[in-house]
Protein backbone atom coordinates (compact mmCIF):
# COMPACT_ATOMS: atom_id res chain seq x y z
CA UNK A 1 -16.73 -196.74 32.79
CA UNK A 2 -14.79 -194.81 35.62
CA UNK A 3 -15.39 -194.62 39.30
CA UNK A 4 -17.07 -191.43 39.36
CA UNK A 5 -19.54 -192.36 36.44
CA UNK A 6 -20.19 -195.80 38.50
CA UNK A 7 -21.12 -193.82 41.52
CA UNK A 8 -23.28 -191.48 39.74
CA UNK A 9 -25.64 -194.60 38.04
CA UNK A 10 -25.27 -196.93 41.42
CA UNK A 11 -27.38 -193.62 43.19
CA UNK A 12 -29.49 -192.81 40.07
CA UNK A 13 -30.21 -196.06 38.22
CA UNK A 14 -28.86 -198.95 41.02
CA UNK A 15 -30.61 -202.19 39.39
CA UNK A 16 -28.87 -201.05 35.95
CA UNK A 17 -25.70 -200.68 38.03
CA UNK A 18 -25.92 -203.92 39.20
CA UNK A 19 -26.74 -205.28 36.45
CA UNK A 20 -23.81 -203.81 34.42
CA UNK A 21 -21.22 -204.87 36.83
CA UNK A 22 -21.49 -208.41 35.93
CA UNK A 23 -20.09 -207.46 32.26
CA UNK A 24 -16.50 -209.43 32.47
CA UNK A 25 -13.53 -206.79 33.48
CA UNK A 26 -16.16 -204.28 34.45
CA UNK A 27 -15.05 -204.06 38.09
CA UNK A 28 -12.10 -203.99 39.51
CA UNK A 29 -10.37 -204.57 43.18
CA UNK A 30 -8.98 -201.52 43.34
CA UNK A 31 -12.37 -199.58 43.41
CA UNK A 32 -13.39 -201.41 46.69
CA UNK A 33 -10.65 -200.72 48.54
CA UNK A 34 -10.69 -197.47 47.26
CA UNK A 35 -14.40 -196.75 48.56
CA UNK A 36 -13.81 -198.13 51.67
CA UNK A 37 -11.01 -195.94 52.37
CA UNK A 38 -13.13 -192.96 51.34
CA UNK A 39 -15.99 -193.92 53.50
CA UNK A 40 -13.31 -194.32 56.36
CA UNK A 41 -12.31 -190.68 55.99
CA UNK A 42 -15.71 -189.46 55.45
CA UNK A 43 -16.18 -190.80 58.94
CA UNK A 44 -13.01 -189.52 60.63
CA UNK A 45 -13.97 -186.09 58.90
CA UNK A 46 -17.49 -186.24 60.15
CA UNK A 47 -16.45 -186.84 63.87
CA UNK A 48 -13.82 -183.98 63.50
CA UNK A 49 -16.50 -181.12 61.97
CA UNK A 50 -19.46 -182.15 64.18
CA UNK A 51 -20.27 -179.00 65.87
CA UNK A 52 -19.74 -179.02 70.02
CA UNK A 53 -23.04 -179.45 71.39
CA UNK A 54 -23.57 -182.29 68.94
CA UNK A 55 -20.36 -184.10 70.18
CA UNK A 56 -21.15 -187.23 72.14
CA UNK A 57 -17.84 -188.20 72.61
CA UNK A 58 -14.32 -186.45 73.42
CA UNK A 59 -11.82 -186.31 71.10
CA UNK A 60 -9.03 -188.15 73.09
CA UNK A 61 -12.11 -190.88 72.94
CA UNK A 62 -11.82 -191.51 69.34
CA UNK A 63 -9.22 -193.70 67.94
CA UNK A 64 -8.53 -193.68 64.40
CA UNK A 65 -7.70 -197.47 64.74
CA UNK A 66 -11.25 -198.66 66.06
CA UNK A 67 -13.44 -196.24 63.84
CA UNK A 68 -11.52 -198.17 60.84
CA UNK A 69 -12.08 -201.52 62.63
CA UNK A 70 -15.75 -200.76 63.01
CA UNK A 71 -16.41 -199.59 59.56
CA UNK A 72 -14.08 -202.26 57.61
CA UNK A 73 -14.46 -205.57 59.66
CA UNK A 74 -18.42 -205.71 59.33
CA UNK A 75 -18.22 -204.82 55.57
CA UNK A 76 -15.28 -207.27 54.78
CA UNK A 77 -17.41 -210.40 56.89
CA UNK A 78 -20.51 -209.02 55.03
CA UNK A 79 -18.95 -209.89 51.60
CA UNK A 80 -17.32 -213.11 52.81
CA UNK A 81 -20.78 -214.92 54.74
CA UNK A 82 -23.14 -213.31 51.95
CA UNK A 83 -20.55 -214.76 49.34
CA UNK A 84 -20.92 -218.02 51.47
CA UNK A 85 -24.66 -218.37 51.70
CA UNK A 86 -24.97 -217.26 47.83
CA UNK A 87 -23.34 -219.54 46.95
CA UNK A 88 -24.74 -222.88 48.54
CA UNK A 89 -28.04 -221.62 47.86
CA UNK A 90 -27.06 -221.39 44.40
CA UNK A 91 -26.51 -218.05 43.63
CA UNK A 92 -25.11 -216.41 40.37
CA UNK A 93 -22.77 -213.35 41.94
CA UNK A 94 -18.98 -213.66 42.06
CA UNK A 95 -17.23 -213.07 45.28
CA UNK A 96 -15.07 -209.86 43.58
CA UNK A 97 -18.67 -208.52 42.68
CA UNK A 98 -19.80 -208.88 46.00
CA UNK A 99 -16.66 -206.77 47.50
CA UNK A 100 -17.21 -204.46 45.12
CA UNK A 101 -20.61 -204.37 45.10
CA UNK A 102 -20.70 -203.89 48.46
CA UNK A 103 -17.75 -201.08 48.40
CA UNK A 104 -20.71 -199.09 46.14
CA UNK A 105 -23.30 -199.65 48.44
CA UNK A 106 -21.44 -196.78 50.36
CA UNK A 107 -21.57 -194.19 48.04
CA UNK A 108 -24.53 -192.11 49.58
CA UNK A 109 -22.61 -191.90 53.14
CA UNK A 110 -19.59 -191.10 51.26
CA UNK A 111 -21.07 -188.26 49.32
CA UNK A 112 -23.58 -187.01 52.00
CA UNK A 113 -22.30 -187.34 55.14
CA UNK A 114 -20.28 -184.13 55.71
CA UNK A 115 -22.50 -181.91 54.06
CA UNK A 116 -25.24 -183.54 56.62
CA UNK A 117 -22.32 -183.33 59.11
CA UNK A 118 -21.82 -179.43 58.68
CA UNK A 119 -25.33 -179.30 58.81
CA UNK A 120 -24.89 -179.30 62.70
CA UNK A 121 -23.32 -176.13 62.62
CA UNK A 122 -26.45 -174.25 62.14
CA UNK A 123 -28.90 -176.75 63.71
CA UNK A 124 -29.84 -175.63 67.13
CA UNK A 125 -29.77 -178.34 69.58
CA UNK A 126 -33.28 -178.80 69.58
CA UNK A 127 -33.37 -179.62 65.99
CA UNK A 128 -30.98 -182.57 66.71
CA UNK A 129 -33.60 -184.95 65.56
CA UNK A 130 -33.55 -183.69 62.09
CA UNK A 131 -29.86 -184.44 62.13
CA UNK A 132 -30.42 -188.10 62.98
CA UNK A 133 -32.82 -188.62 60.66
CA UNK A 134 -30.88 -187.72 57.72
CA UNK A 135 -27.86 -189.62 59.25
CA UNK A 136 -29.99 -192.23 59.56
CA UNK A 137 -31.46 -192.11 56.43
CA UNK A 138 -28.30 -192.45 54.95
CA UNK A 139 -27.51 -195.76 56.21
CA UNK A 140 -30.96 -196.91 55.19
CA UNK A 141 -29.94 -196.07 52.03
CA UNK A 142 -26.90 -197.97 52.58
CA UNK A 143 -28.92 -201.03 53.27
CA UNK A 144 -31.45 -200.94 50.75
CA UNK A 145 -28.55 -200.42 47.84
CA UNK A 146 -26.84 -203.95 49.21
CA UNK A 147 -30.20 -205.89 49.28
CA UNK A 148 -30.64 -204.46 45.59
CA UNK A 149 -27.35 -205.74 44.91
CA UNK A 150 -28.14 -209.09 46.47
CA UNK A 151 -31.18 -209.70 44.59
CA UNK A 152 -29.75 -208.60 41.20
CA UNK A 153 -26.52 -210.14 41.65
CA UNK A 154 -27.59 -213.64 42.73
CA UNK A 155 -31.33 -213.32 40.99
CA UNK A 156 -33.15 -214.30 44.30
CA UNK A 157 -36.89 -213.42 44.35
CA UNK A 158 -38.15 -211.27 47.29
CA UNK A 159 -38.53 -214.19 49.28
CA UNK A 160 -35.26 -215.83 48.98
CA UNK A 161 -33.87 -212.15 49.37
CA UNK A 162 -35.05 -211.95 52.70
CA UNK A 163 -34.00 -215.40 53.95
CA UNK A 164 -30.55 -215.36 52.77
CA UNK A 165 -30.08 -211.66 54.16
CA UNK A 166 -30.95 -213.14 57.49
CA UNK A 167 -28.71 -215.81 56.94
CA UNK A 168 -26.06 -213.83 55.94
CA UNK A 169 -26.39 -211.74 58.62
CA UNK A 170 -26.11 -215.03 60.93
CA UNK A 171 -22.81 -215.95 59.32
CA UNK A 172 -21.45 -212.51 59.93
CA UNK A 173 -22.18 -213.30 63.85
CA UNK A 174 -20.82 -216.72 63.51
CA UNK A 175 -17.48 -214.97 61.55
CA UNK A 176 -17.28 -212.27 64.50
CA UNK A 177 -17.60 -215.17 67.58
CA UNK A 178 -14.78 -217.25 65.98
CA UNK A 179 -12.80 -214.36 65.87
CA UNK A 180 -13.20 -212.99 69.19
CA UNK A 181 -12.93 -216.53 70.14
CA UNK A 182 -9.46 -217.24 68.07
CA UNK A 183 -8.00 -214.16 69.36
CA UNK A 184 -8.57 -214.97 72.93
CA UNK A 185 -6.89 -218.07 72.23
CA UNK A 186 -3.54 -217.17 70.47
CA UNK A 187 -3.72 -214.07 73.33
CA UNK A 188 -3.30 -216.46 75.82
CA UNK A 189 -1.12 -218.82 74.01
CA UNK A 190 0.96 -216.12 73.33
CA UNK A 191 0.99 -214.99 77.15
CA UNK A 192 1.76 -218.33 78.02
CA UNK A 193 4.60 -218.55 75.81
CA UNK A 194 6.59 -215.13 77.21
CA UNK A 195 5.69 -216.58 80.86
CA UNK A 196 7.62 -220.10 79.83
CA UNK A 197 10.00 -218.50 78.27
CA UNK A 198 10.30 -215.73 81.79
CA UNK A 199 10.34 -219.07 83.68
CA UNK A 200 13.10 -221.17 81.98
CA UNK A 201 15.51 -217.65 81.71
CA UNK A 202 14.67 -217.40 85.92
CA UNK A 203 15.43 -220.77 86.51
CA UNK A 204 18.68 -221.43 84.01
């Protein structure tokens, strides 16, 4: 089955989807990274034909850089802590159907958000709200498709569902505060490193 025919039953029929994807050699690492990408430039796109006087931000403000950061860091430590928790609390999914999974979970921003984007263009500003809720709605739909995918994936019941969601999404903080914490670390080891290195040229 091809990407396109994938994205059409993960939208139509997501717990066959699911389902199917744990068929040996069904999936394959290309397709997440491939998703991901397309979701990043559905996002550049978005910002670039939002109309004026639904701009919140400048367009000096936005960095191609960050918007990737922001989209591809949370759904990369998604996979890894929900891959984590699955798996000590003994669940069935593979890690490569998790990224994948996952990468398929965007498929509704991917294929609605610029037509919801251009949408702006004949919204008056009053009717902003109507604009936000589809936005909105298509994140929701985001989120429901990944705890579909975690409950057919792993076969958790509702209630394990919602506890190792909430645990997952407790890893995904813990993942982030290393980080942050790491980098600050090697920043100033690496700081303190060109200042030695400053001093001992100064003083030889």
């Amino acid at each position: 089955m091809n990407t396109v025919k994938m994205m059409r039953q993960v939208m139509v029929h997501p717990f066959d989807f699911f389902n199917d994807i744990q068929t040996p050699n069904r999936l394959k690492w290309s397709q997440g990274v491939l998703l991901v990408f397309l979701a990043f430039i559905v996002k550049m796109a978005s910002l670039v034909i939002v109309s004026y006087h639904f701009q919140t931000r400048e367009p000096y403000q936005i960095s191609y850089v960050h918007e990737f950061i922001w989209l591809f860091i949370p759904w990369l430590t998604w996979c890894v802590a929900n891959w984590g928790v699955s798996t000590i609390a003994e669940g069935e999914g593979k890690f490569k159907e998790i990224f994948v999974g996952s990468a398929f979970c965007l498929v509704p921003y991917i294929l609605f958000m610029i037509p919801v984007t251009l949408l702006t263009n004949v919204f008056a500003l009053s009717e902003q709200s109507i604009y936000l809720f589809l936005k909105d709605g298509l994140l929701i739909w985001a989120g429901w498709l990944l705890l579909v995918k975690v409950k057919i994936l792993h076969d958790f019941e509702l209630g394990k569902l919602i506890w190792i969601t909430v645990i997952s999404l407790l890893g995904m903080a813990i993942i982030w505060f290393i980080g942050v914490l790491l980098y600050g670390l090697i920043s100033q080891f690496i700081s303190f490193l060109f200042d030695l290195v400053k001093e001992l040229r100064f003083r030889i």
